[in-house]
PDB file of N, CA and C in Angstrom:
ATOM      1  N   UNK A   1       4.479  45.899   9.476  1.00  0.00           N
ATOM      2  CA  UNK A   1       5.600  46.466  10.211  1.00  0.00           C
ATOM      3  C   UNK A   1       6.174  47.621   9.415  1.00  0.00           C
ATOM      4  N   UNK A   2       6.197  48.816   9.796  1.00  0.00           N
ATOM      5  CA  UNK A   2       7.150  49.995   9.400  1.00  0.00           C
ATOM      6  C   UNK A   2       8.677  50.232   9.774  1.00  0.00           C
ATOM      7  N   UNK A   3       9.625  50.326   8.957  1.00  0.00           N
ATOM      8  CA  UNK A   3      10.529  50.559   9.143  1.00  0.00           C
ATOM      9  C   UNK A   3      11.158  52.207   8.842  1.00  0.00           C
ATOM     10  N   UNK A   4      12.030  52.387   9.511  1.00  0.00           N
ATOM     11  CA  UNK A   4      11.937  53.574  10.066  1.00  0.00           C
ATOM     12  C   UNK A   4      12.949  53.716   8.923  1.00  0.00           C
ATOM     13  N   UNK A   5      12.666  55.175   7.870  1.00  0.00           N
ATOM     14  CA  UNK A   5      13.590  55.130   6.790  1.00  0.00           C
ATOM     15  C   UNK A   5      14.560  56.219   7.202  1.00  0.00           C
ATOM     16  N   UNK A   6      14.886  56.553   8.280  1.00  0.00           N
ATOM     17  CA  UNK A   6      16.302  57.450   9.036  1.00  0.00           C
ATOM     18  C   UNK A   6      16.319  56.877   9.896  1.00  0.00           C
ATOM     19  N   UNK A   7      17.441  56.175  10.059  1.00  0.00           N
ATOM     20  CA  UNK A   7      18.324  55.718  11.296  1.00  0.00           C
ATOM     21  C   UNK A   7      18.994  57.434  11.977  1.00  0.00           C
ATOM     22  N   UNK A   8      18.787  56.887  13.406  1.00  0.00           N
ATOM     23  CA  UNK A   8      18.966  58.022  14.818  1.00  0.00           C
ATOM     24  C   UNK A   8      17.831  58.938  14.481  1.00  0.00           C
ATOM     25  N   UNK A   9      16.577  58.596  13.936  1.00  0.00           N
ATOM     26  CA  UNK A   9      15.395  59.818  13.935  1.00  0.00           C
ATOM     27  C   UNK A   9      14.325  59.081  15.035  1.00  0.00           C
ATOM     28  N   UNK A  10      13.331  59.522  15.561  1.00  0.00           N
ATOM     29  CA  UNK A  10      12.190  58.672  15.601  1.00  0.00           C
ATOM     30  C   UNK A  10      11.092  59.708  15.473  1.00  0.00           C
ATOM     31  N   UNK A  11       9.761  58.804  15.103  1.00  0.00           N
ATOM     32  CA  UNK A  11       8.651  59.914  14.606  1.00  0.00           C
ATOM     33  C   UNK A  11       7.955  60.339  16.307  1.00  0.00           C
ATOM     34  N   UNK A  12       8.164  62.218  16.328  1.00  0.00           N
ATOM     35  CA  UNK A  12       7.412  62.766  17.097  1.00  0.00           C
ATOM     36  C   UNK A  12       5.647  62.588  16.750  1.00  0.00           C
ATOM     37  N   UNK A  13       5.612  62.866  15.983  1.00  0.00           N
ATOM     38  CA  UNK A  13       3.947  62.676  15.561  1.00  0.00           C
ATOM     39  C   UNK A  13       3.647  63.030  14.129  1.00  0.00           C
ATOM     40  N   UNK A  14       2.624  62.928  13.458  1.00  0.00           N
ATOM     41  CA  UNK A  14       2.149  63.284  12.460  1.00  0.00           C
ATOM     42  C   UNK A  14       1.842  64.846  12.139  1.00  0.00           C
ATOM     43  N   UNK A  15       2.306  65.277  11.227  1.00  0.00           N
ATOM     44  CA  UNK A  15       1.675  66.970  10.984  1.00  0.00           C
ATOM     45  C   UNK A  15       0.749  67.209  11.537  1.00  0.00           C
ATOM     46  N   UNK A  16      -0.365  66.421  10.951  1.00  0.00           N
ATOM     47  CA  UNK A  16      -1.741  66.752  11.043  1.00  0.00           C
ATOM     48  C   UNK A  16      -1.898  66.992  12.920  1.00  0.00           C
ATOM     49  N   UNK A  17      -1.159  65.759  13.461  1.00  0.00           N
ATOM     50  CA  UNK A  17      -1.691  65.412  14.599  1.00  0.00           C
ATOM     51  C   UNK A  17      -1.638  67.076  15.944  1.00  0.00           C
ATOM     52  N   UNK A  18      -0.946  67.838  15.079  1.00  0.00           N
ATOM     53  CA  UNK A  18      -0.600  69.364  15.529  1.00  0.00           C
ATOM     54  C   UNK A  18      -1.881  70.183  14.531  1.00  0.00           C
ATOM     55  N   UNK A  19      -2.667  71.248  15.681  1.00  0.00           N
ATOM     56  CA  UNK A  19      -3.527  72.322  14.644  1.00  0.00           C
ATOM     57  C   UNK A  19      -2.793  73.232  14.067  1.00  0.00           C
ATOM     58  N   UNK A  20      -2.858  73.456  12.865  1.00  0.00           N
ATOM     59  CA  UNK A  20      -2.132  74.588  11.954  1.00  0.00           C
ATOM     60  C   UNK A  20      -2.183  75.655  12.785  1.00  0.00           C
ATOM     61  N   UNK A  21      -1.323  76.328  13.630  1.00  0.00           N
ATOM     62  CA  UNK A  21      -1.042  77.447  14.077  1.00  0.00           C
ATOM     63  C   UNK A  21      -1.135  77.377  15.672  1.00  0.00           C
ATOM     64  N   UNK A  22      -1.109  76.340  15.876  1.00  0.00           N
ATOM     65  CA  UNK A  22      -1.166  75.969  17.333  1.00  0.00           C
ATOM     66  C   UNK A  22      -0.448  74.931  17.618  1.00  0.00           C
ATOM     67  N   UNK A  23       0.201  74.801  19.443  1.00  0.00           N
ATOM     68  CA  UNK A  23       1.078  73.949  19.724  1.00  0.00           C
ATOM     69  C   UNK A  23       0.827  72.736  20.070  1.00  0.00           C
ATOM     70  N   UNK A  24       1.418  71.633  20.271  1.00  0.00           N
ATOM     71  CA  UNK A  24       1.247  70.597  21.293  1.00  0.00           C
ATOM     72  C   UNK A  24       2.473  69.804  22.177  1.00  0.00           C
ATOM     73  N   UNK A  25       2.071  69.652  23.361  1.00  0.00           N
ATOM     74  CA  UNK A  25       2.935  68.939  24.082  1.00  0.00           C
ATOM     75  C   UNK A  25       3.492  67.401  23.865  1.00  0.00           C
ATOM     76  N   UNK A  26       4.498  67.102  24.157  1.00  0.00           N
ATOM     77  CA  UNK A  26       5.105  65.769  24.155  1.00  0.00           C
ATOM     78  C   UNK A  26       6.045  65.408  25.360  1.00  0.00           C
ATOM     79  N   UNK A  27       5.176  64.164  25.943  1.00  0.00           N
ATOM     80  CA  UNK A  27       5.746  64.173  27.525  1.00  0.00           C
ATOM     81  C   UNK A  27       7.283  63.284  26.827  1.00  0.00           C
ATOM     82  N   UNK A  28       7.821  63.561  28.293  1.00  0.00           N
ATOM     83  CA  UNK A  28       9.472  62.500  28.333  1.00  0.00           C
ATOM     84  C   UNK A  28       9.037  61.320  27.643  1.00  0.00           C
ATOM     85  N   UNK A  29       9.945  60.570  27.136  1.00  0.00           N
ATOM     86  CA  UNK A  29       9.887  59.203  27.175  1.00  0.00           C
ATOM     87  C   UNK A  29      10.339  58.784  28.180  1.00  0.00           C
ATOM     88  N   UNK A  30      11.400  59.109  28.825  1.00  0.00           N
ATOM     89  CA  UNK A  30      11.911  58.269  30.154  1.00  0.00           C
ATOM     90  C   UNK A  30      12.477  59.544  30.589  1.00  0.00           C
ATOM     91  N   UNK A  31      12.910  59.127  32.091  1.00  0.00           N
ATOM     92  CA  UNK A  31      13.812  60.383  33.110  1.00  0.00           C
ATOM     93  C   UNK A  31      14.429  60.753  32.812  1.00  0.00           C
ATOM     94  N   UNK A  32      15.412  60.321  31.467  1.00  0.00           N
ATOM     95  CA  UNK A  32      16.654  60.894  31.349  1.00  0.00           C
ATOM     96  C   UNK A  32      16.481  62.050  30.215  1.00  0.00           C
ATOM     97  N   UNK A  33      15.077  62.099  29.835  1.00  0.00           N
ATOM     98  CA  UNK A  33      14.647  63.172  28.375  1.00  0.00           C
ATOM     99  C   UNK A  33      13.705  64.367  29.178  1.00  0.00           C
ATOM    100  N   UNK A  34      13.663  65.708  28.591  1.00  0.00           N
ATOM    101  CA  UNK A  34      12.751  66.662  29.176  1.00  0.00           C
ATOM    102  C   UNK A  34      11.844  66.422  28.095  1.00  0.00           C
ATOM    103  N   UNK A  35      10.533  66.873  28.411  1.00  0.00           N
ATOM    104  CA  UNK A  35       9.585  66.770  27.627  1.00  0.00           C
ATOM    105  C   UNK A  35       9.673  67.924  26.570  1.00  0.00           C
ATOM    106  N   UNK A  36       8.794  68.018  25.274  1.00  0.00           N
ATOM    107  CA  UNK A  36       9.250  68.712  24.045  1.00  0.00           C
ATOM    108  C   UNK A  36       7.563  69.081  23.793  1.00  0.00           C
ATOM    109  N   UNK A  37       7.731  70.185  22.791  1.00  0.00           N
ATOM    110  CA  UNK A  37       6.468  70.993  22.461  1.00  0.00           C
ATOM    111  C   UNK A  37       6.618  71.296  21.128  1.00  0.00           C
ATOM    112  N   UNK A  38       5.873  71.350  19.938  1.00  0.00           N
ATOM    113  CA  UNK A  38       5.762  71.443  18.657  1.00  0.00           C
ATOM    114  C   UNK A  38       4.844  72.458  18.224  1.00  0.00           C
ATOM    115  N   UNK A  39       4.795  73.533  17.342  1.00  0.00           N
ATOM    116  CA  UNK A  39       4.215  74.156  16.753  1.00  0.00           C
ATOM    117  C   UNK A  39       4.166  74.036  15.141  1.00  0.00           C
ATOM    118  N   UNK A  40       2.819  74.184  14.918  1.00  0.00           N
ATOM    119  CA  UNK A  40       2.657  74.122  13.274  1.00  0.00           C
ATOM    120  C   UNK A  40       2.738  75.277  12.605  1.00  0.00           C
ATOM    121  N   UNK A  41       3.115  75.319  11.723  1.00  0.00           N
ATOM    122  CA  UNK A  41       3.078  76.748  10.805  1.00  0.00           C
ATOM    123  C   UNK A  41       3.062  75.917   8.958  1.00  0.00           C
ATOM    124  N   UNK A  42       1.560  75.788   8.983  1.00  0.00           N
ATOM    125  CA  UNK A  42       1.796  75.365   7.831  1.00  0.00           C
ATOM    126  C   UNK A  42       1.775  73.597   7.887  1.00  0.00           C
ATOM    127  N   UNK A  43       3.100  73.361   6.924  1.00  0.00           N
ATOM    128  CA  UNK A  43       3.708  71.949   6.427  1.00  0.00           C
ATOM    129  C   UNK A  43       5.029  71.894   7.530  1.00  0.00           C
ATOM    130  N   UNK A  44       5.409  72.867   8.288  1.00  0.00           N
ATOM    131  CA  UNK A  44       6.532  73.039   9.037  1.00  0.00           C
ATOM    132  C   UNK A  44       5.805  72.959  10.432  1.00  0.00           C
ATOM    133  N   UNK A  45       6.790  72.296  10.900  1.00  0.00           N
ATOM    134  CA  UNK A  45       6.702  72.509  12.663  1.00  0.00           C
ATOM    135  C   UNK A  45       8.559  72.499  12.978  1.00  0.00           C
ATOM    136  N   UNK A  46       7.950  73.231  14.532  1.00  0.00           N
ATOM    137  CA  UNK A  46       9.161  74.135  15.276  1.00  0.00           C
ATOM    138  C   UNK A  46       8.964  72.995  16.604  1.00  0.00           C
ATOM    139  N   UNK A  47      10.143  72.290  17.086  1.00  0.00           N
ATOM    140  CA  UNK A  47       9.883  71.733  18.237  1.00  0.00           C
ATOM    141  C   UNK A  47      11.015  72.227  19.187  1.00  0.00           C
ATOM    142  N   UNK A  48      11.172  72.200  20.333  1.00  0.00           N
ATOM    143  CA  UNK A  48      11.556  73.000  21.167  1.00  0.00           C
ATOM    144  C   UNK A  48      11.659  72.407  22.357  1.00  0.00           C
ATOM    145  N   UNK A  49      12.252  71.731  23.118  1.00  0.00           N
ATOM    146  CA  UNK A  49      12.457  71.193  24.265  1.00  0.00           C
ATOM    147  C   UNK A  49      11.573  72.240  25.317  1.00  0.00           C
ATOM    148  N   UNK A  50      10.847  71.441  26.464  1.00  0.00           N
ATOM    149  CA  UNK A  50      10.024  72.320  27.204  1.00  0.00           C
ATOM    150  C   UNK A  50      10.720  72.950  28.360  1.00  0.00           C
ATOM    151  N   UNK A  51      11.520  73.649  28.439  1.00  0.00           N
ATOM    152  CA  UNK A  51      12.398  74.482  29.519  1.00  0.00           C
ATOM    153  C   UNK A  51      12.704  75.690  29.010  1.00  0.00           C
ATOM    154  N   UNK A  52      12.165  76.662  30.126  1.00  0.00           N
ATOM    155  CA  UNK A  52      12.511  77.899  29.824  1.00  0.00           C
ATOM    156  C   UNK A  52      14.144  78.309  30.515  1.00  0.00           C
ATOM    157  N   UNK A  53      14.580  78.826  29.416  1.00  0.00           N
ATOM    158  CA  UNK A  53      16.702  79.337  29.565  1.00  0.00           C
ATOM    159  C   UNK A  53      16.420  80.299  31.505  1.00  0.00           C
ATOM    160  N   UNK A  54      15.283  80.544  31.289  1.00  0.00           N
ATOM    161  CA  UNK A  54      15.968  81.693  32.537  1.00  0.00           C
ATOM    162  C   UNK A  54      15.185  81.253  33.852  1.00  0.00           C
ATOM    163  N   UNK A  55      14.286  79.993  34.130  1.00  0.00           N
ATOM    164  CA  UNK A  55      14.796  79.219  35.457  1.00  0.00           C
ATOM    165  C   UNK A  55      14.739  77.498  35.035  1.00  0.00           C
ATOM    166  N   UNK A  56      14.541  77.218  34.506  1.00  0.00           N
ATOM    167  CA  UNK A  56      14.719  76.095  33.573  1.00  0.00           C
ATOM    168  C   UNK A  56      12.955  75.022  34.516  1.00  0.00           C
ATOM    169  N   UNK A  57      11.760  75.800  34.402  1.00  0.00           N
ATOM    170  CA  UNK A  57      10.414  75.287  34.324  1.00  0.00           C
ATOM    171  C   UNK A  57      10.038  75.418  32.709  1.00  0.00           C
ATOM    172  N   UNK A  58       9.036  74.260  33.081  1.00  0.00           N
ATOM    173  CA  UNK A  58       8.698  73.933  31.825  1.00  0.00           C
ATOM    174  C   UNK A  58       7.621  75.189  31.470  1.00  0.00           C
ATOM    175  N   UNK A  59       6.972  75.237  29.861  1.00  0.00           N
ATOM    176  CA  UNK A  59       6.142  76.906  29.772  1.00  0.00           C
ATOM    177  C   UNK A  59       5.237  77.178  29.699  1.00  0.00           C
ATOM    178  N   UNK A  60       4.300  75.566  29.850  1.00  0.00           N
ATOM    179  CA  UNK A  60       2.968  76.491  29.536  1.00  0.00           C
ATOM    180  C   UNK A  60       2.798  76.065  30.623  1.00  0.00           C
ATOM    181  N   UNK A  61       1.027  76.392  31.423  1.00  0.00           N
ATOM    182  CA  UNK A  61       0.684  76.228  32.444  1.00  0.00           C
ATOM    183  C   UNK A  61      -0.749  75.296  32.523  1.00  0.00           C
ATOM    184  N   UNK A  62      -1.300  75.444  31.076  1.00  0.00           N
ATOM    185  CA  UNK A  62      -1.940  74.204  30.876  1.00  0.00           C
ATOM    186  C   UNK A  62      -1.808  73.094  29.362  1.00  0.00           C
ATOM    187  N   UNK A  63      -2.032  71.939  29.352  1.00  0.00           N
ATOM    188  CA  UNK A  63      -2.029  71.160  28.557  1.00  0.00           C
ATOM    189  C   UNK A  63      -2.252  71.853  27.405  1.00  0.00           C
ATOM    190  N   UNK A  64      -0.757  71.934  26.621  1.00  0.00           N
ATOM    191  CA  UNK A  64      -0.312  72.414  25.213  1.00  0.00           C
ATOM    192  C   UNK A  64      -0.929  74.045  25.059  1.00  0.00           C
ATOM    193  N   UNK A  65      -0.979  74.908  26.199  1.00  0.00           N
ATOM    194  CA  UNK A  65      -0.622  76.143  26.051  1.00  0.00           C
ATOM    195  C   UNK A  65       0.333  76.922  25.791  1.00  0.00           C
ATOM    196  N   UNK A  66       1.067  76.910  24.965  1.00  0.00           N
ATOM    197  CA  UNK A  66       2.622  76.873  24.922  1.00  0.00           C
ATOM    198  C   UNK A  66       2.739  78.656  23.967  1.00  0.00           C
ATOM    199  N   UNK A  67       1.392  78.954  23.506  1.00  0.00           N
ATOM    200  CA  UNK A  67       1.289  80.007  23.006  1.00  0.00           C
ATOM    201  C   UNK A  67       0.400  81.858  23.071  1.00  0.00           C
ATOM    202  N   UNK A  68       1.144  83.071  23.013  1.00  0.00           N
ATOM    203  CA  UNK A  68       0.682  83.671  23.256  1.00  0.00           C
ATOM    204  C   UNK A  68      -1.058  84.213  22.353  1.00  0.00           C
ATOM    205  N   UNK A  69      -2.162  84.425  23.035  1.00  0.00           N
ATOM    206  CA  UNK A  69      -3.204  84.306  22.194  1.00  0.00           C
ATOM    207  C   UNK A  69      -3.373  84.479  20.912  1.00  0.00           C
ATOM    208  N   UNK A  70      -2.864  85.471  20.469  1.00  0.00           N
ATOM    209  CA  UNK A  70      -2.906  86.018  18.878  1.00  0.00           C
ATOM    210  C   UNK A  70      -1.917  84.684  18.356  1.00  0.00           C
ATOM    211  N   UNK A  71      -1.261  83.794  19.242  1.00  0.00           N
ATOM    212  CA  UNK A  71      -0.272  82.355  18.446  1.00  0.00           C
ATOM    213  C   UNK A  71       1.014  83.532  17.864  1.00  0.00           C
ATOM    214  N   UNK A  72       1.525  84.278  18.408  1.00  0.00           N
ATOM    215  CA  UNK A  72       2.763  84.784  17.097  1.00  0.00           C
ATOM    216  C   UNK A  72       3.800  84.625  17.977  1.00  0.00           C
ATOM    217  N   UNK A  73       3.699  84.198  19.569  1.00  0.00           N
ATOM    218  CA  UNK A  73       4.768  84.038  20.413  1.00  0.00           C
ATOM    219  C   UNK A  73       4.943  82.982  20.919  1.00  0.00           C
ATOM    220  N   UNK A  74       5.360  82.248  21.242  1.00  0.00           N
ATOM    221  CA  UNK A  74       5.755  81.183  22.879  1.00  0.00           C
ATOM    222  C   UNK A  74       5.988  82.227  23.885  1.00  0.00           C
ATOM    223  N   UNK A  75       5.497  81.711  25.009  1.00  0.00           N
ATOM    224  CA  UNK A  75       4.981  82.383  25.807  1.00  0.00           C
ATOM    225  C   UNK A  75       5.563  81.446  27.349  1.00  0.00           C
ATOM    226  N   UNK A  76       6.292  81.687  28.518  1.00  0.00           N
ATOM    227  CA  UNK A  76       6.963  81.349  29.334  1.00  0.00           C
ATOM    228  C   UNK A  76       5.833  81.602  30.446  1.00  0.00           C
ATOM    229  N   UNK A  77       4.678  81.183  30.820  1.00  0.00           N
ATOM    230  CA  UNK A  77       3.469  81.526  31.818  1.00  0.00           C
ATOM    231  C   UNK A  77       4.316  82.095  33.389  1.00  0.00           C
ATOM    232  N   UNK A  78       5.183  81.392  33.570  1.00  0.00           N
ATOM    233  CA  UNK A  78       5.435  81.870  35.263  1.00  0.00           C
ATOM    234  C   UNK A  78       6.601  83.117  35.073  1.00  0.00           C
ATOM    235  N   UNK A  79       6.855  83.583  34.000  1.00  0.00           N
ATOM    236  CA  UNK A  79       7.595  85.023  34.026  1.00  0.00           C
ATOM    237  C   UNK A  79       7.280  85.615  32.959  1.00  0.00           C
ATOM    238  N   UNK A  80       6.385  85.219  32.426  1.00  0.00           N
ATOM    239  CA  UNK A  80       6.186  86.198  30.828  1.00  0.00           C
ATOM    240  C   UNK A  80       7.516  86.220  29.758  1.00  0.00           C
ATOM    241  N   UNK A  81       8.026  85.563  29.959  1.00  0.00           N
ATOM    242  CA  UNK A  81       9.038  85.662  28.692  1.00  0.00           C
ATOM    243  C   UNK A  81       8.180  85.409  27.640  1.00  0.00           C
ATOM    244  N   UNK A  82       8.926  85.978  26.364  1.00  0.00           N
ATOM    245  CA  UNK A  82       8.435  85.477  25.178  1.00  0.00           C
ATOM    246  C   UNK A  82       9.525  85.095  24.279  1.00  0.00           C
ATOM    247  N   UNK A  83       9.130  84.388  23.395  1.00  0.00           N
ATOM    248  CA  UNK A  83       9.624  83.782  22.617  1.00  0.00           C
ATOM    249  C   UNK A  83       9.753  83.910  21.157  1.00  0.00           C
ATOM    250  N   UNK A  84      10.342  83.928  19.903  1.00  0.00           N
ATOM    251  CA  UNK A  84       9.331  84.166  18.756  1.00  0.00           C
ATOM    252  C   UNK A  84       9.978  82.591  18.383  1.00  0.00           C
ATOM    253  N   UNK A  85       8.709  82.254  17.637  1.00  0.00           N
ATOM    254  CA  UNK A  85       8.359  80.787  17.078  1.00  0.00           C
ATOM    255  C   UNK A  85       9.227  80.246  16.340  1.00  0.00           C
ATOM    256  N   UNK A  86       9.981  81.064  14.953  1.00  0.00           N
ATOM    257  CA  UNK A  86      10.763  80.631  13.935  1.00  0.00           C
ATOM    258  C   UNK A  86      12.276  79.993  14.706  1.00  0.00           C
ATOM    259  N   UNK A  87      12.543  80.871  15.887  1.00  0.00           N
ATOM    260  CA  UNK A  87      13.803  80.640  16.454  1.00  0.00           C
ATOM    261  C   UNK A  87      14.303  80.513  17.776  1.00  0.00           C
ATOM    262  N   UNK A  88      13.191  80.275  17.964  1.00  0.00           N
ATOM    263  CA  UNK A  88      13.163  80.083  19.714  1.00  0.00           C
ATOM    264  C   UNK A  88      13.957  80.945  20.396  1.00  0.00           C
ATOM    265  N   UNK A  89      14.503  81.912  20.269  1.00  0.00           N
ATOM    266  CA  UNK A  89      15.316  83.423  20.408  1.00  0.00           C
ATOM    267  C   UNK A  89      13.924  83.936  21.819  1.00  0.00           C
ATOM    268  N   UNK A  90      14.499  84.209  22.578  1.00  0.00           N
ATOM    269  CA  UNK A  90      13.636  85.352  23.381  1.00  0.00           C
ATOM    270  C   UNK A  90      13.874  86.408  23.401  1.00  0.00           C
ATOM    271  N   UNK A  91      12.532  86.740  23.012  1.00  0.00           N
ATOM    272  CA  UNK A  91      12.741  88.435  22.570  1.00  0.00           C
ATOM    273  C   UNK A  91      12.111  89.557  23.812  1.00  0.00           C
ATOM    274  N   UNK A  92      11.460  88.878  24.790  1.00  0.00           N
ATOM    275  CA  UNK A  92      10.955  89.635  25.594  1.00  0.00           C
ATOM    276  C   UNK A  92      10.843  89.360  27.156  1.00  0.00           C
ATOM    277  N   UNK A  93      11.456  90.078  28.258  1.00  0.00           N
ATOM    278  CA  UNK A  93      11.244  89.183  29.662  1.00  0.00           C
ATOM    279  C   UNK A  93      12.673  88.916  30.482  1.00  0.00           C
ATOM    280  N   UNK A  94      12.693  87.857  31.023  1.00  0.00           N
ATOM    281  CA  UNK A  94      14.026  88.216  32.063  1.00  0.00           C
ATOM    282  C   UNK A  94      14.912  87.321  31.464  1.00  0.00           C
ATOM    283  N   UNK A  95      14.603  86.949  30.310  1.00  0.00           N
ATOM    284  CA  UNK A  95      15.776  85.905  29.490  1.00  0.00           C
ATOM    285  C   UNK A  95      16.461  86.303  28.087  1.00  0.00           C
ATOM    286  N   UNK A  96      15.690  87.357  28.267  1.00  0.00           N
ATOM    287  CA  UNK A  96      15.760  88.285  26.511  1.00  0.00           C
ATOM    288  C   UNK A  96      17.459  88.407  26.388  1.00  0.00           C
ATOM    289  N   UNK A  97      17.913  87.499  25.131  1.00  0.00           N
ATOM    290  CA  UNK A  97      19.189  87.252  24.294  1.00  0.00           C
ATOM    291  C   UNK A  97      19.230  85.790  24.672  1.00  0.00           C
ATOM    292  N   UNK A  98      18.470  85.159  25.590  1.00  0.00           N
ATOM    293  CA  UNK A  98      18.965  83.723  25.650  1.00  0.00           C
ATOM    294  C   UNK A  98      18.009  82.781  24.660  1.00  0.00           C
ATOM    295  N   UNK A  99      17.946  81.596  24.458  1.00  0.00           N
ATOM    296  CA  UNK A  99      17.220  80.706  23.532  1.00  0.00           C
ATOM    297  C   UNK A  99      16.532  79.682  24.224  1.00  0.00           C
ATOM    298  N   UNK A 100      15.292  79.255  23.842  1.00  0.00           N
ATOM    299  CA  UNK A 100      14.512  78.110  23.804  1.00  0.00           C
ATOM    300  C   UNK A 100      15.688  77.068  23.335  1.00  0.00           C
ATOM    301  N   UNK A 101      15.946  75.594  23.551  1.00  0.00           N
ATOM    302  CA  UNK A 101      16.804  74.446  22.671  1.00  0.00           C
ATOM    303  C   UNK A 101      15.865  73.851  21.454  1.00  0.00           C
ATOM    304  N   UNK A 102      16.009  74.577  20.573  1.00  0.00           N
ATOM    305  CA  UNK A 102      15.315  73.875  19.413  1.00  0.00           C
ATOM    306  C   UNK A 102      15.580  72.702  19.241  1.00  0.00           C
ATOM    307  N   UNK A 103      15.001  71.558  18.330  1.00  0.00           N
ATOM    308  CA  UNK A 103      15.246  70.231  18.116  1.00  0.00           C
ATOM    309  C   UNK A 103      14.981  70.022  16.658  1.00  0.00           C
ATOM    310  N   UNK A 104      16.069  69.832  15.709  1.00  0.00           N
ATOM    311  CA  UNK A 104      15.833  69.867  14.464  1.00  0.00           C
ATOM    312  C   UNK A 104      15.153  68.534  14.221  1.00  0.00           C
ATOM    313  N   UNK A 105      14.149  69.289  12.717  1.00  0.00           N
ATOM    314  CA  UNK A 105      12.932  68.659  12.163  1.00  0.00           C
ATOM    315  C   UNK A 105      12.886  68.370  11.162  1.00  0.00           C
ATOM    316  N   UNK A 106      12.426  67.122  10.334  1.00  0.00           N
ATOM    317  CA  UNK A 106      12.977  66.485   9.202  1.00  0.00           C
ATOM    318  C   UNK A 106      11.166  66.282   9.111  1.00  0.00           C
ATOM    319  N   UNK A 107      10.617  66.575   7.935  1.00  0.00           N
ATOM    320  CA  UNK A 107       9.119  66.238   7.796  1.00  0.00           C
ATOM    321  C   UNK A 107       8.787  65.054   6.433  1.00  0.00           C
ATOM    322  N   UNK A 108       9.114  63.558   6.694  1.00  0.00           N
ATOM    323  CA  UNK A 108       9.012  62.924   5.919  1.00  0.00           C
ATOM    324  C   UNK A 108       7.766  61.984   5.652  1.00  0.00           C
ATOM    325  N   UNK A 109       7.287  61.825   4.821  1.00  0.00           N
ATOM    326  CA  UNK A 109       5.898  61.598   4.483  1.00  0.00           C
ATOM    327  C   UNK A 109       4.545  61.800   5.478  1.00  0.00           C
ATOM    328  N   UNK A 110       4.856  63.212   5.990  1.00  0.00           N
ATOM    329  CA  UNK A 110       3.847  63.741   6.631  1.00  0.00           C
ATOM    330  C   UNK A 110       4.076  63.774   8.774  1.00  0.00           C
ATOM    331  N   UNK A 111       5.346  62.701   8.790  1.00  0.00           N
ATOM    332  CA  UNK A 111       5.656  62.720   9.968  1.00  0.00           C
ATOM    333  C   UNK A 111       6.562  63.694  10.750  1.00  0.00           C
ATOM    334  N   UNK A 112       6.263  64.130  11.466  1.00  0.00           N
ATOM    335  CA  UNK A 112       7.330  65.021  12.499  1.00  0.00           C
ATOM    336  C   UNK A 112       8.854  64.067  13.019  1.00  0.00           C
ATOM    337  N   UNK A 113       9.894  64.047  12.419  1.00  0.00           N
ATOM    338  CA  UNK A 113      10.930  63.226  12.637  1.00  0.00           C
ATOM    339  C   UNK A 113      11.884  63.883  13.147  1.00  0.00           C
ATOM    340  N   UNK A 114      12.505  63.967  14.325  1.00  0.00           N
ATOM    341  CA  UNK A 114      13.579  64.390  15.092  1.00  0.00           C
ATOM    342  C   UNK A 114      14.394  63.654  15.998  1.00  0.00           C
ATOM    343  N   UNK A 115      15.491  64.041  16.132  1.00  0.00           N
ATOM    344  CA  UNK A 115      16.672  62.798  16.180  1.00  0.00           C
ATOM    345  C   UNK A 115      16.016  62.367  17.878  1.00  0.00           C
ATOM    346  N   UNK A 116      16.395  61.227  18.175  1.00  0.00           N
ATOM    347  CA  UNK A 116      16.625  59.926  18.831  1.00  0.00           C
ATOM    348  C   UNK A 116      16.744  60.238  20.164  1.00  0.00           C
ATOM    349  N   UNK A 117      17.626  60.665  20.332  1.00  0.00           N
ATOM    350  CA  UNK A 117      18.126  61.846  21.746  1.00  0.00           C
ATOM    351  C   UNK A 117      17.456  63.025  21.979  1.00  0.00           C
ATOM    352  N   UNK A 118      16.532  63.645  21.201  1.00  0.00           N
ATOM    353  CA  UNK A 118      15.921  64.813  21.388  1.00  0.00           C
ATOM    354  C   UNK A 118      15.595  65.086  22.722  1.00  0.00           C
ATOM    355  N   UNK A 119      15.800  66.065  23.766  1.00  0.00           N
ATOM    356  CA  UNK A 119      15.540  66.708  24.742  1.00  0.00           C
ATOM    357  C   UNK A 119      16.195  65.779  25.532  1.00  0.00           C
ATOM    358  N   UNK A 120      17.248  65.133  25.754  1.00  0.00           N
ATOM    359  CA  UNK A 120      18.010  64.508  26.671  1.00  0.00           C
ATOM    360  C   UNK A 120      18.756  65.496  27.542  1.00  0.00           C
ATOM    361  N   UNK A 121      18.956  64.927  29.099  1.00  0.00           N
ATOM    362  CA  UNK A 121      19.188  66.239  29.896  1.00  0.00           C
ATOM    363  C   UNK A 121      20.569  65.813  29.964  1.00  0.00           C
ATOM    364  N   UNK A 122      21.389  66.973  30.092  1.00  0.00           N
ATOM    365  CA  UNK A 122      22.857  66.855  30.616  1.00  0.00           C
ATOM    366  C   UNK A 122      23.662  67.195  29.655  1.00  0.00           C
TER     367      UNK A 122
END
């Protein structure tokens, strides 16, 4: 049995379980959460609730496409927004000054750990 050494965290996934420089999806846990998307950079990942600020659809258009080819953007498929990775800031498109909802990331013995409530709607 593992016990979870942060109370209000739970583990999104393992580093590894993300390719270094590429994203992956994470469905809801239940109705009341939007689903969330993770990028690696490295020992760091960026997770990001899956709703785009300027009609609030989710961004990629297929399973964990969440990035523009060269990987240096997030990428919004049904309006081209873009995104840049470090800050979920949109820098390009019909949302440009608004933000992705980041979800802060705690990386403890190799796990992706972010609080409890992450991507809860309302």
């Amino acid at each position: 049995m593992s016990i979870d050494p942060s109370p209000g965290l739970r583990v999104l996934c393992r580093v590894e379980d993300i390719p270094d420089g590429r994203a992956r999806g994470f469905a809801a846990h239940d109705k009341l959460h939007r689903s969330l998307f993770a990028i690696r950079r490295g020992q760091h990942a960026f997770v990001y609730v899956n709703e785009c600020p300027h009609a609030g659809a989710e961004l990629e258009y297929a399973q964990d496409r969440f990035l523009s080819a060269d990987g240096r953007r997030i990428i919004c498929f049904a309006h081209n927004a873009q995104f840049a990775v470090e800050s979920g800031n949109c820098v390009a498109g019909p949302c440009t000054g608004q933000a992705l909802r980041a979800v802060p990331v705690n990386i403890v013995n190799g796990r992706v750990m972010i609080p409890a409530d992450a991507g809860r709607m309302g």
